[in-house]
PDB file of N, CA and C in Angstrom:
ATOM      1  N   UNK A   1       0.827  -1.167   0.000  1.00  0.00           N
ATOM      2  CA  UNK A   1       0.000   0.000   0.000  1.00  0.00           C
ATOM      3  C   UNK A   1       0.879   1.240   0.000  1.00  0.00           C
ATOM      4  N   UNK A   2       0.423   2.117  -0.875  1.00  0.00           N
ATOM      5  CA  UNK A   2       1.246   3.567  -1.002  1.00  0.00           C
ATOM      6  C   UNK A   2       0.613   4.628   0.060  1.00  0.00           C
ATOM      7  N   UNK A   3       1.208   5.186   0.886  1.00  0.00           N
ATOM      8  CA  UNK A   3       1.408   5.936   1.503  1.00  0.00           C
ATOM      9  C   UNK A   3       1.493   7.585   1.466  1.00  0.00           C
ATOM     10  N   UNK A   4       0.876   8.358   1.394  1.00  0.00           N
ATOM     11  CA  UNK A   4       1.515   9.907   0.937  1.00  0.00           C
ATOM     12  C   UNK A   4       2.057  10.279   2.344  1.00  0.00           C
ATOM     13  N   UNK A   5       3.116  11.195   1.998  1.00  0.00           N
ATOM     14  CA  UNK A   5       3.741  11.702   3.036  1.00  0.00           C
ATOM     15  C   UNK A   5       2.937  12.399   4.269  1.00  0.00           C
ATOM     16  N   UNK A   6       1.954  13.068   3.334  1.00  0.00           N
ATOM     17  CA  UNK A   6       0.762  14.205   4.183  1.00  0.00           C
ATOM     18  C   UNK A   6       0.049  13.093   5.318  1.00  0.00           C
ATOM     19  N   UNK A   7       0.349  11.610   5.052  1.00  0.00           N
ATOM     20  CA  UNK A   7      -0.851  11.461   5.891  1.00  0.00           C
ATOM     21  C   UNK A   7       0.227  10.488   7.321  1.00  0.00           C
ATOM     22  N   UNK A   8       1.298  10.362   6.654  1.00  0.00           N
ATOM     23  CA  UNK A   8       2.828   9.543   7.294  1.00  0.00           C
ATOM     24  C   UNK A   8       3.036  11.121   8.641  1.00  0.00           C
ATOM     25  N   UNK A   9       2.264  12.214   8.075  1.00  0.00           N
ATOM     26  CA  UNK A   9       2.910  13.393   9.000  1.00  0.00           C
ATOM     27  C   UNK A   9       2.161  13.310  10.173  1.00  0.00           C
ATOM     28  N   UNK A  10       1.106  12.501  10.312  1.00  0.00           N
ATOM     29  CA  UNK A  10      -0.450  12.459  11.298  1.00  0.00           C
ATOM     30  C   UNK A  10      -0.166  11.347  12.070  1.00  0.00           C
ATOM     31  N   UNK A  11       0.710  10.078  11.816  1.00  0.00           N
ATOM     32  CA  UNK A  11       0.735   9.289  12.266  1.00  0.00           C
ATOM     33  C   UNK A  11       1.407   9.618  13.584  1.00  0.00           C
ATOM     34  N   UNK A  12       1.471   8.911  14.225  1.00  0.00           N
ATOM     35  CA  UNK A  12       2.020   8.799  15.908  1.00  0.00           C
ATOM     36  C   UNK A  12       3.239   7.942  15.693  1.00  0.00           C
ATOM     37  N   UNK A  13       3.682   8.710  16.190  1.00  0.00           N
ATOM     38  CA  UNK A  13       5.543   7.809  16.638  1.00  0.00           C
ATOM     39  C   UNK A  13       5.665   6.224  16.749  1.00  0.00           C
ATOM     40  N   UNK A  14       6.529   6.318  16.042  1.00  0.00           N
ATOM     41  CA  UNK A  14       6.557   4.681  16.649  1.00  0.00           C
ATOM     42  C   UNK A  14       6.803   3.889  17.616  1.00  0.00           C
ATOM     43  N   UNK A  15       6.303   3.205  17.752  1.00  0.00           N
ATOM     44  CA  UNK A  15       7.152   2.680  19.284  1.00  0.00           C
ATOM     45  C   UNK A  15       5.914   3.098  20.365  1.00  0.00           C
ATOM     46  N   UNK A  16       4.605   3.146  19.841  1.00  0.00           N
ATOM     47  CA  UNK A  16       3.811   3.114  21.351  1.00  0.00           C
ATOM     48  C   UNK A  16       3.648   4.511  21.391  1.00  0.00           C
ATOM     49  N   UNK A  17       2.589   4.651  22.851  1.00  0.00           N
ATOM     50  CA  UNK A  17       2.469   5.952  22.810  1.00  0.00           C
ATOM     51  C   UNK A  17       3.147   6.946  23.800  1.00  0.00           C
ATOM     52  N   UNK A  18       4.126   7.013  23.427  1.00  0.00           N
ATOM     53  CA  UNK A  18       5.248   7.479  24.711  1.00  0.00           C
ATOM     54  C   UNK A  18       5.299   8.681  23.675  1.00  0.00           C
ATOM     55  N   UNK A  19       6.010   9.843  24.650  1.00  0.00           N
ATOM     56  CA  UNK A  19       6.706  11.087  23.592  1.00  0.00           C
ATOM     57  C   UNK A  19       5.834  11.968  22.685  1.00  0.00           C
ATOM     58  N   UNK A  20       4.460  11.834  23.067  1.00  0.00           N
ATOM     59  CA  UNK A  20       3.579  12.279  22.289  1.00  0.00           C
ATOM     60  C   UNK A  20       2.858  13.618  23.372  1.00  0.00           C
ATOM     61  N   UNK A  21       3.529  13.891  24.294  1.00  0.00           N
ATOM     62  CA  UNK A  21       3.409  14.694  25.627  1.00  0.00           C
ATOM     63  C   UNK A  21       3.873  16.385  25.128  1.00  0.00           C
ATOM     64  N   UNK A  22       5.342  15.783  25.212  1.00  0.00           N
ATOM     65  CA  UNK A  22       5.944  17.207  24.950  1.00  0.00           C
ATOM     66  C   UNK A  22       5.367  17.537  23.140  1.00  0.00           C
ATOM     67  N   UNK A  23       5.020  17.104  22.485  1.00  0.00           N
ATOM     68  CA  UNK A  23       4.811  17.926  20.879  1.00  0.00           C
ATOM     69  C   UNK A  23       3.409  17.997  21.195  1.00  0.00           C
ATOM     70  N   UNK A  24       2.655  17.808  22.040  1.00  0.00           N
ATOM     71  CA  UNK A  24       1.272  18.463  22.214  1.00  0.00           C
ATOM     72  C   UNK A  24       1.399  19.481  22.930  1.00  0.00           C
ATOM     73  N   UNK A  25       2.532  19.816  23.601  1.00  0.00           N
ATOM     74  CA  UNK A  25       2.682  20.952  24.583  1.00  0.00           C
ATOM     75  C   UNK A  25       3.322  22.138  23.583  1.00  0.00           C
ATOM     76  N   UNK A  26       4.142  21.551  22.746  1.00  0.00           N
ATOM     77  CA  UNK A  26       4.626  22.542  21.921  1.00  0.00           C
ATOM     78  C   UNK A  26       3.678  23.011  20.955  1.00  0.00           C
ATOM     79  N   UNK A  27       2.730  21.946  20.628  1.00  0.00           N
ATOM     80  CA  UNK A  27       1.459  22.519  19.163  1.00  0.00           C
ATOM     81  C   UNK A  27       0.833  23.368  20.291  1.00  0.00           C
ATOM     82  N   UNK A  28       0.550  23.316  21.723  1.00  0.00           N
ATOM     83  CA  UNK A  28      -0.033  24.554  22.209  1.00  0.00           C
ATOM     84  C   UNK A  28       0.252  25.673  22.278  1.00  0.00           C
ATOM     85  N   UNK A  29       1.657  25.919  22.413  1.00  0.00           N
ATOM     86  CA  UNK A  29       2.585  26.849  22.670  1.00  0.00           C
ATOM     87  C   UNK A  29       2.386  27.811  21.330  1.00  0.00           C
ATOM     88  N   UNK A  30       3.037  26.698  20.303  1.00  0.00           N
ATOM     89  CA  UNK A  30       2.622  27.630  18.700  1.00  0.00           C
ATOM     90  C   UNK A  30       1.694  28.198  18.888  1.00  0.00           C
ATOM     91  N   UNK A  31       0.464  27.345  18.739  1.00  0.00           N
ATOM     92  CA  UNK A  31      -0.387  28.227  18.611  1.00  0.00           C
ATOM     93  C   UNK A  31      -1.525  29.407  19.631  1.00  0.00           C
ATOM     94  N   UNK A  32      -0.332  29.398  20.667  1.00  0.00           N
ATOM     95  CA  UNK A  32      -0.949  30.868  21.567  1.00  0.00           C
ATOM     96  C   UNK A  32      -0.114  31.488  21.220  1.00  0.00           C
ATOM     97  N   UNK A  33       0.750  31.250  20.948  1.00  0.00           N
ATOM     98  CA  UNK A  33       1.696  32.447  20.273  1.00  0.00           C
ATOM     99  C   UNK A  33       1.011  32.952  19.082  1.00  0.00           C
ATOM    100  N   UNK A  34       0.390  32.355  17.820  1.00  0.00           N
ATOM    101  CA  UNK A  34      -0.319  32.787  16.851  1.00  0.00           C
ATOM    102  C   UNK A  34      -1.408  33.973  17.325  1.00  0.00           C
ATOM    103  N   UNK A  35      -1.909  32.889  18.409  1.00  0.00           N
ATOM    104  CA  UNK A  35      -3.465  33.887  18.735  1.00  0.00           C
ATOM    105  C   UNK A  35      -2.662  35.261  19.369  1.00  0.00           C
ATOM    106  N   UNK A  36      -1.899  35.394  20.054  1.00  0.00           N
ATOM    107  CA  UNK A  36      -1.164  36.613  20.615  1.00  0.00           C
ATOM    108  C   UNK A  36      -0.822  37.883  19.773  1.00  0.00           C
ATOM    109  N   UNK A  37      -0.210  36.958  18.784  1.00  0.00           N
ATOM    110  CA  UNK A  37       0.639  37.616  17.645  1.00  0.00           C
ATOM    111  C   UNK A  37      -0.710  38.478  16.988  1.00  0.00           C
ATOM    112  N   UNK A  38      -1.394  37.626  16.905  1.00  0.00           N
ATOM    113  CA  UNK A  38      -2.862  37.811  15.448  1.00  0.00           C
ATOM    114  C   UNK A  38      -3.638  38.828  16.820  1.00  0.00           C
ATOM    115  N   UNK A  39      -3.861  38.672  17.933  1.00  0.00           N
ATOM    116  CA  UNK A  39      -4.350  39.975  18.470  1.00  0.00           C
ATOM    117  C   UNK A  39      -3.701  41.439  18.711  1.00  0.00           C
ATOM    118  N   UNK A  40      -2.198  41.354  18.578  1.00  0.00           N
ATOM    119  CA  UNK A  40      -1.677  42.894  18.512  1.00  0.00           C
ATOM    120  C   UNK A  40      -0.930  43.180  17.335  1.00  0.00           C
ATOM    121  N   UNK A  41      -1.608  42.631  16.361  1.00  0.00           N
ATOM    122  CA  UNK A  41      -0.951  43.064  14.965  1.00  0.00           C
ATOM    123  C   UNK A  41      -2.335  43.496  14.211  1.00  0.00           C
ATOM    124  N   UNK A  42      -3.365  42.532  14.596  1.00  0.00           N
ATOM    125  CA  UNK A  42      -4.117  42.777  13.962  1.00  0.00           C
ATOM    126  C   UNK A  42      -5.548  44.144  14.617  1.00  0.00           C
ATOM    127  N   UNK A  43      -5.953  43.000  15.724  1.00  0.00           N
ATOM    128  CA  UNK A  43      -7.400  43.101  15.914  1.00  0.00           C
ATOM    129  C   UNK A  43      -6.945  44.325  17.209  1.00  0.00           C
ATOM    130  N   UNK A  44      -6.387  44.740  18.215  1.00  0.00           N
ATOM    131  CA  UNK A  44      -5.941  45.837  18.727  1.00  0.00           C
ATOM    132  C   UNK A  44      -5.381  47.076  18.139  1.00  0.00           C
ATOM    133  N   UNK A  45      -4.806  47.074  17.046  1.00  0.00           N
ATOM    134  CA  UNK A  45      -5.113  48.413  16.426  1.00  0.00           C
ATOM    135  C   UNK A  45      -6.201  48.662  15.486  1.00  0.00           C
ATOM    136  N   UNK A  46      -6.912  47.564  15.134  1.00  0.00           N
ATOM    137  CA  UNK A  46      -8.314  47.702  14.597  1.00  0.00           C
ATOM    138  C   UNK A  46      -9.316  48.794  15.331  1.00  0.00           C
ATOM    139  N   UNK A  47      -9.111  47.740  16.420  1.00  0.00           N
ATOM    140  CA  UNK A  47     -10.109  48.291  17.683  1.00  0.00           C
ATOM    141  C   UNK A  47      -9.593  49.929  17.816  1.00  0.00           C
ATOM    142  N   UNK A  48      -8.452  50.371  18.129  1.00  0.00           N
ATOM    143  CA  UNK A  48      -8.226  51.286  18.485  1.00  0.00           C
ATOM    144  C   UNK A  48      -8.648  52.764  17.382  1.00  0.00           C
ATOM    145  N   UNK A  49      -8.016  52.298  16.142  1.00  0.00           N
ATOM    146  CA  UNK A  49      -8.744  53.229  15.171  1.00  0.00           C
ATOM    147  C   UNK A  49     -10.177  53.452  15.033  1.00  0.00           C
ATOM    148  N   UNK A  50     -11.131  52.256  15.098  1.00  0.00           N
ATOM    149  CA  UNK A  50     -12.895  52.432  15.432  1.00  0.00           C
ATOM    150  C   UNK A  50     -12.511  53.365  16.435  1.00  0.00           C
ATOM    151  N   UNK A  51     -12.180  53.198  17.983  1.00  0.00           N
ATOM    152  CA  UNK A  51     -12.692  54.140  18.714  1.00  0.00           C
ATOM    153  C   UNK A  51     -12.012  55.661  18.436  1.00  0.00           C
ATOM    154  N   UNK A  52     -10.382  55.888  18.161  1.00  0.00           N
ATOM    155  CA  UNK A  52     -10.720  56.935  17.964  1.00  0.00           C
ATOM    156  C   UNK A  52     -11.681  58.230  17.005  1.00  0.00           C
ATOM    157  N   UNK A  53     -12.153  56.747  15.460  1.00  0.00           N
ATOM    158  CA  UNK A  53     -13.081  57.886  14.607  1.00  0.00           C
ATOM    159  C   UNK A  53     -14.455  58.039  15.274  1.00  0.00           C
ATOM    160  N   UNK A  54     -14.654  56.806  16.365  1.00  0.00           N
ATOM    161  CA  UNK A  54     -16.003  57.476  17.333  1.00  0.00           C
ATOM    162  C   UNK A  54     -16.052  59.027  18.004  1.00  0.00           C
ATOM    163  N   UNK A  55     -14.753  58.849  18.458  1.00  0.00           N
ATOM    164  CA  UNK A  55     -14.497  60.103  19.097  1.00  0.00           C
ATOM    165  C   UNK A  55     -14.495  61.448  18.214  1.00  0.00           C
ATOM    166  N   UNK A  56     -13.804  60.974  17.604  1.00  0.00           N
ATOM    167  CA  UNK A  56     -13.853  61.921  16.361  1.00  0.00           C
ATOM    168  C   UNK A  56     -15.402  62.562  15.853  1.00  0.00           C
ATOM    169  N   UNK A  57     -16.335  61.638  15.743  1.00  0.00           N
ATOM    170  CA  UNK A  57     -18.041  61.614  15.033  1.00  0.00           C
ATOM    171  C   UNK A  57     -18.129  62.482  16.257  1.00  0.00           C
ATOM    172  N   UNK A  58     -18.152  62.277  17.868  1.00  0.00           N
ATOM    173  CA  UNK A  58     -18.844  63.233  18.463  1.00  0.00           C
ATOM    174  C   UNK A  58     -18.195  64.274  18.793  1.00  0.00           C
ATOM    175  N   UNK A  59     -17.483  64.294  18.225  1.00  0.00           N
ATOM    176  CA  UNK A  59     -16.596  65.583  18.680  1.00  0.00           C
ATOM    177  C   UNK A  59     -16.569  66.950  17.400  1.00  0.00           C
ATOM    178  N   UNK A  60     -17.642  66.854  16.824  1.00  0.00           N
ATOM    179  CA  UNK A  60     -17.470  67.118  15.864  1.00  0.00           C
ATOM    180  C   UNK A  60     -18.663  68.499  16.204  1.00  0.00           C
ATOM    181  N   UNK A  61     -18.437  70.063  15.902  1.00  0.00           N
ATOM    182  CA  UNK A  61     -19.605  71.081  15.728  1.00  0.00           C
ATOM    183  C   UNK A  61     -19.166  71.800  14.753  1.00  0.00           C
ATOM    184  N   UNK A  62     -20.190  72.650  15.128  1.00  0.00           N
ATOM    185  CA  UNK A  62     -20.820  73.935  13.747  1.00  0.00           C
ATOM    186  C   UNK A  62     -19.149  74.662  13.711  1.00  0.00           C
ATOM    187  N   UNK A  63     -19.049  75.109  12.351  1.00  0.00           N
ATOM    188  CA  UNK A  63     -17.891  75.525  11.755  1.00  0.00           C
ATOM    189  C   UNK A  63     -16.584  74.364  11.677  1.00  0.00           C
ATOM    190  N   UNK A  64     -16.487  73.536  11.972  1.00  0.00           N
ATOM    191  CA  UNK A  64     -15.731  72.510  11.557  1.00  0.00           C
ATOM    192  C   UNK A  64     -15.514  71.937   9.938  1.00  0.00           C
ATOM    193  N   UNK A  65     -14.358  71.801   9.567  1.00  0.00           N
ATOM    194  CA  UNK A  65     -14.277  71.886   7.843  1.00  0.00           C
ATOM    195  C   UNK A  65     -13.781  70.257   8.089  1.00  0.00           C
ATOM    196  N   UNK A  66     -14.680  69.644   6.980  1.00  0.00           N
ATOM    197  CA  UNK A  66     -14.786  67.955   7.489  1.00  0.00           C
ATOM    198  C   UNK A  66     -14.354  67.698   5.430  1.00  0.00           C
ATOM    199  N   UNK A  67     -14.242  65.813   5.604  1.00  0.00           N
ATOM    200  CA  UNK A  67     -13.873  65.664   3.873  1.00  0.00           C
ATOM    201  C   UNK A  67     -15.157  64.077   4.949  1.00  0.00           C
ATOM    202  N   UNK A  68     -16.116  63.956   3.465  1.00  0.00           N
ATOM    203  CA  UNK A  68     -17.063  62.754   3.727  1.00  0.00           C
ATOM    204  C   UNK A  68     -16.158  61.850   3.195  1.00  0.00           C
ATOM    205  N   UNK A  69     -16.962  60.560   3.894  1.00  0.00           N
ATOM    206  CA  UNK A  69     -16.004  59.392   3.027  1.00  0.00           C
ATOM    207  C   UNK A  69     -16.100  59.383   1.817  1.00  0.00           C
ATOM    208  N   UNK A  70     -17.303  59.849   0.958  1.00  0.00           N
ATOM    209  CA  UNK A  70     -16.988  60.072  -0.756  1.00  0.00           C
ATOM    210  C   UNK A  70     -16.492  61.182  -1.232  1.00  0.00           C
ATOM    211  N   UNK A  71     -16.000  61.558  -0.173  1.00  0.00           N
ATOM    212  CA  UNK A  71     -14.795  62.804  -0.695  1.00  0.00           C
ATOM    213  C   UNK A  71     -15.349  64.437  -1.118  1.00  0.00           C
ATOM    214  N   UNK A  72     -16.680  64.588  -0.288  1.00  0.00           N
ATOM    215  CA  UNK A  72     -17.054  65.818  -0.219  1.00  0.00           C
ATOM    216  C   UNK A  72     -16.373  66.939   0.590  1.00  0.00           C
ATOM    217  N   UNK A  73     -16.034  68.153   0.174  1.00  0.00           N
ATOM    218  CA  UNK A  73     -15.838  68.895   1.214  1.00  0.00           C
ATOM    219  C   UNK A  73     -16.346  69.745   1.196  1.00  0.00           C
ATOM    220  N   UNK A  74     -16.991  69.984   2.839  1.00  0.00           N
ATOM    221  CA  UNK A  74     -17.562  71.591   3.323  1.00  0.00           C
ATOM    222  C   UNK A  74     -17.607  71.431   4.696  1.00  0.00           C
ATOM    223  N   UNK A  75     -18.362  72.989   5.162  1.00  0.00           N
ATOM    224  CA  UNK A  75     -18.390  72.937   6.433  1.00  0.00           C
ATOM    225  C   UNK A  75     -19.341  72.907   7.256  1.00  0.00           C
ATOM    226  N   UNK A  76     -20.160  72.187   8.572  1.00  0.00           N
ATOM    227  CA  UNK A  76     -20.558  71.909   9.329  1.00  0.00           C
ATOM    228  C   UNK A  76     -21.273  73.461   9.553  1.00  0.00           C
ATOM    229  N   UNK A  77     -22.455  73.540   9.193  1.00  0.00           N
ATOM    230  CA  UNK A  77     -23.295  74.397   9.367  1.00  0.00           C
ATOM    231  C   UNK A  77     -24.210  74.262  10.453  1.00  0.00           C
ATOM    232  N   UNK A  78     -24.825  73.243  10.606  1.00  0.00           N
ATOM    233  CA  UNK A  78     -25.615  72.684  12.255  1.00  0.00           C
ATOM    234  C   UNK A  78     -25.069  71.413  12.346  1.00  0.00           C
ATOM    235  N   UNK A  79     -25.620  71.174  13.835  1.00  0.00           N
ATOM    236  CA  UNK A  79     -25.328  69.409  14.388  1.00  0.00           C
ATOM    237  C   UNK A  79     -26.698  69.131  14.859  1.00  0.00           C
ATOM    238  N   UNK A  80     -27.035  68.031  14.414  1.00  0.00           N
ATOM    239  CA  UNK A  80     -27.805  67.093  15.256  1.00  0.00           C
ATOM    240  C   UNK A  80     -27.993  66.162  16.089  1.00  0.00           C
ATOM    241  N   UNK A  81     -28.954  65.094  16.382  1.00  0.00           N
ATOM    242  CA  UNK A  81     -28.221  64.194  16.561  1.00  0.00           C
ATOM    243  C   UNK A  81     -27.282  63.032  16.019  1.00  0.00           C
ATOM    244  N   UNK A  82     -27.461  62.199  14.569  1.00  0.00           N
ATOM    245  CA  UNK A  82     -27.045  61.501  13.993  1.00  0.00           C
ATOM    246  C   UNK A  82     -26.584  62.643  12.601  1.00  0.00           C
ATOM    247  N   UNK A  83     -26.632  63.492  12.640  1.00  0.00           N
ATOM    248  CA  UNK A  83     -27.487  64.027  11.514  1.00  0.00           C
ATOM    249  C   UNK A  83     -26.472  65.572  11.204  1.00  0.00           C
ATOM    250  N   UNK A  84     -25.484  65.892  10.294  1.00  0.00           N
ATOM    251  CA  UNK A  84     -25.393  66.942   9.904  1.00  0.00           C
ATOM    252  C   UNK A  84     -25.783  67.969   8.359  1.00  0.00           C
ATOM    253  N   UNK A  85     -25.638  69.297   8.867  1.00  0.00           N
ATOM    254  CA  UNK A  85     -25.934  69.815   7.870  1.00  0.00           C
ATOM    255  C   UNK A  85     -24.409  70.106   7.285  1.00  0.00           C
ATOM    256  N   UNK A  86     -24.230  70.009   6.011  1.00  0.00           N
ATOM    257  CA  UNK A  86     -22.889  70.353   5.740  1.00  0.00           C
ATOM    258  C   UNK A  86     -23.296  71.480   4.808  1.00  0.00           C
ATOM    259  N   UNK A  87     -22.648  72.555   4.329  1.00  0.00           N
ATOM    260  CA  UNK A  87     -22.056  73.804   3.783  1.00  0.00           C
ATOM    261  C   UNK A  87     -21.333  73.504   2.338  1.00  0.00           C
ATOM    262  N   UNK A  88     -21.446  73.075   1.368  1.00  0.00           N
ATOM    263  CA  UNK A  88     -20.830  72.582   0.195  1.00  0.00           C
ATOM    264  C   UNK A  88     -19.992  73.930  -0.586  1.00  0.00           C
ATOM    265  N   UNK A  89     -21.195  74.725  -0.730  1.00  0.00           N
ATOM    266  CA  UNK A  89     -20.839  75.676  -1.609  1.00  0.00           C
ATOM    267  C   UNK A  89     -21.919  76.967  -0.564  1.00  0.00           C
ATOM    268  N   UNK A  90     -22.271  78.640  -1.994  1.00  0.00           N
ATOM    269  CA  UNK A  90     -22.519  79.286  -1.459  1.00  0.00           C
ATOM    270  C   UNK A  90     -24.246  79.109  -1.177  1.00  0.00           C
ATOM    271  N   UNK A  91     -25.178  79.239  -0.430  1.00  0.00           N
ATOM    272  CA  UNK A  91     -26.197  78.543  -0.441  1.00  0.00           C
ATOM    273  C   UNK A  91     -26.774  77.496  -0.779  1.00  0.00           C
ATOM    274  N   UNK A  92     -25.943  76.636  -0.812  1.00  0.00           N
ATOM    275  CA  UNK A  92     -25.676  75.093  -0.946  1.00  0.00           C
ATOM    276  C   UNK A  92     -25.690  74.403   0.143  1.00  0.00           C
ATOM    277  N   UNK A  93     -26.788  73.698   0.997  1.00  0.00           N
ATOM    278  CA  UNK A  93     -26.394  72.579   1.844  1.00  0.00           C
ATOM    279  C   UNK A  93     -27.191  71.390   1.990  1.00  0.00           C
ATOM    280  N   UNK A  94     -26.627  70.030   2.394  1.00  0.00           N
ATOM    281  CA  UNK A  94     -26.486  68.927   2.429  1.00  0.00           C
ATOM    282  C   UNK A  94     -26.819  68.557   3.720  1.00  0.00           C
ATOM    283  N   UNK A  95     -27.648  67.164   4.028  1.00  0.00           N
ATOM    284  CA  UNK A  95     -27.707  66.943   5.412  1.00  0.00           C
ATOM    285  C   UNK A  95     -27.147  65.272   5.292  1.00  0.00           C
ATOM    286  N   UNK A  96     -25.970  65.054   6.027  1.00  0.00           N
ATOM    287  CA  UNK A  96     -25.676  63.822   6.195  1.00  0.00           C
ATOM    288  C   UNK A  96     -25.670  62.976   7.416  1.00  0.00           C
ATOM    289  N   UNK A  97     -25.769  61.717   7.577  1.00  0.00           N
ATOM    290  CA  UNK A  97     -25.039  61.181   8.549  1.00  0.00           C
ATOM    291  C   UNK A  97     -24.140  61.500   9.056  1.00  0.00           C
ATOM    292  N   UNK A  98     -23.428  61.311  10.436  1.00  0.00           N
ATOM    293  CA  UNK A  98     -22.059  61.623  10.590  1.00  0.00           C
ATOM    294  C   UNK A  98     -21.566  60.513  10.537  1.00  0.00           C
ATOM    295  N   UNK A  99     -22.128  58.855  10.428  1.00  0.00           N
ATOM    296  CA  UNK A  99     -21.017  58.232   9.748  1.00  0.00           C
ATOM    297  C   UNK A  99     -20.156  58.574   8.722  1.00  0.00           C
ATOM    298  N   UNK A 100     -21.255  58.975   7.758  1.00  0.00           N
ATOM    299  CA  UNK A 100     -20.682  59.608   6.529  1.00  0.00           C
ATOM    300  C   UNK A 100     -19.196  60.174   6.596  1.00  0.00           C
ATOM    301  N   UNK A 101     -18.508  60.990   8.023  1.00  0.00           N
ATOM    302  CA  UNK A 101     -17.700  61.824   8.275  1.00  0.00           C
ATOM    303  C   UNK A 101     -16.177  60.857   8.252  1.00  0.00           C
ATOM    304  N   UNK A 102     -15.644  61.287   6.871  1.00  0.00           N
ATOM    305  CA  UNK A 102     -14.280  60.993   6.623  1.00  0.00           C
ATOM    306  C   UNK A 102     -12.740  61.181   7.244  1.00  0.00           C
ATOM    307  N   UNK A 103     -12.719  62.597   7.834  1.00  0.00           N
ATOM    308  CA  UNK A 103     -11.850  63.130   8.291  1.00  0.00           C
ATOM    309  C   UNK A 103     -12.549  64.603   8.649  1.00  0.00           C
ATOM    310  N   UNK A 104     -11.827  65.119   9.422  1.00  0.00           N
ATOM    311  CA  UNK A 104     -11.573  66.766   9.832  1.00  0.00           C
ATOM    312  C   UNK A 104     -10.734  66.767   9.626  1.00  0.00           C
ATOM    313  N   UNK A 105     -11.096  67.957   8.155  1.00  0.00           N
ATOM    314  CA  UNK A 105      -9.680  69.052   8.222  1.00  0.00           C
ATOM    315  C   UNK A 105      -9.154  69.549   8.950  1.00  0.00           C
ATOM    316  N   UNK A 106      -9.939  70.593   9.539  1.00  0.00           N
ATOM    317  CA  UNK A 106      -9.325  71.829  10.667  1.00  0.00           C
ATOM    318  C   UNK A 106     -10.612  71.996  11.274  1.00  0.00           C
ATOM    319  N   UNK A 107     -10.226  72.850  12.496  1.00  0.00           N
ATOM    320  CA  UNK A 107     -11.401  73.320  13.560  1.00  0.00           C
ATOM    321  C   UNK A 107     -11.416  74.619  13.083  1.00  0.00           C
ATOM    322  N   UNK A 108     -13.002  75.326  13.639  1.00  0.00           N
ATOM    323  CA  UNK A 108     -13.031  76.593  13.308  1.00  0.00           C
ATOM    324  C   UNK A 108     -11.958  77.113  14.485  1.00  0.00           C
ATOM    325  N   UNK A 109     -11.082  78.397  13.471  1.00  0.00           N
ATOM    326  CA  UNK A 109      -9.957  79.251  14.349  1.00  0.00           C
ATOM    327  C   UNK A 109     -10.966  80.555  14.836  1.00  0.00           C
ATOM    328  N   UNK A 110     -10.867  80.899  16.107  1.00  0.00           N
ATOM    329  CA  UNK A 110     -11.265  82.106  16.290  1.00  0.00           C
ATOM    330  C   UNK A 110     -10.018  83.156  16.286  1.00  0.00           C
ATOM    331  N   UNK A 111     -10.089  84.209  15.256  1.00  0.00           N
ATOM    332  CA  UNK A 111      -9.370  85.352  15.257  1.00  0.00           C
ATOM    333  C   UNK A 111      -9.468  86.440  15.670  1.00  0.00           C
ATOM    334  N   UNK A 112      -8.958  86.986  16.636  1.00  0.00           N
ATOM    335  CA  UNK A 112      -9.582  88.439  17.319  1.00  0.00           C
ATOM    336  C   UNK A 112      -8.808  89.159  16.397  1.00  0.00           C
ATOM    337  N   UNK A 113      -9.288  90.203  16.115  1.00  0.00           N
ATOM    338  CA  UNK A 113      -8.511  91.353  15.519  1.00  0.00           C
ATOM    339  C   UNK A 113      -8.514  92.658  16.632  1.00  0.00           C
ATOM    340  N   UNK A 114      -7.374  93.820  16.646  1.00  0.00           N
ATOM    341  CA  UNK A 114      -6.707  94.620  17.348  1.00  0.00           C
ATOM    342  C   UNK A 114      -7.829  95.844  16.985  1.00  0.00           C
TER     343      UNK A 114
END
């Protein structure tokens, strides 16, 4: 009978079942190291970017110059609750989600003049 290697790799040692202790301790080892690895490479800076664009969504008011995720830009004319009005052009406005909200440009600057 022919044999493939793939399945010669599954078999158990020869000689009884001795020694089959420590390479189950080591297939554990690998693989918490995987799950370790795969949670701060992956899924912890995942997490961390969601929360800061949460922060970002509520932190967000009137005069704020924002870019939508389809790449609109204007500025934050009212806030609601879920709900902004954006400023596109000159009597031009838009009411979006603030998921919708891609980035902030800049905050409104207050300038005193002398």
């Amino acid at each position: 009978m022919h044999f493939s290697p793939f399945v010669l790799a599954f078999a158990p040692p020869p000689g009884g079942g001795g020694g089959g202790g420590s390479s189950m301790w080591s297939t554990m080892l690998f693989l918490g190291a995987m799950v370790l690895i795969f949670y701060f490479m992956i899924i912890r800076p995942q997490k961390k970017r969601q929360d800061d664009h949460k922060k970002l969504l509520n932190n967000v008011k009137k005069g704020d110059k924002i870019v939508t995720a389809s790449g609109i830009h204007g500025t934050v004319s009212d806030v609601e609750d879920n709900i902004l009005v954006l400023q596109i052009a000159d009597n031009v406005r838009i009411r979006i989600d603030k998921a919708a909200i891609g980035s902030v440009e800049s905050k409104q600057v207050e300038v005193k003049s002398k």
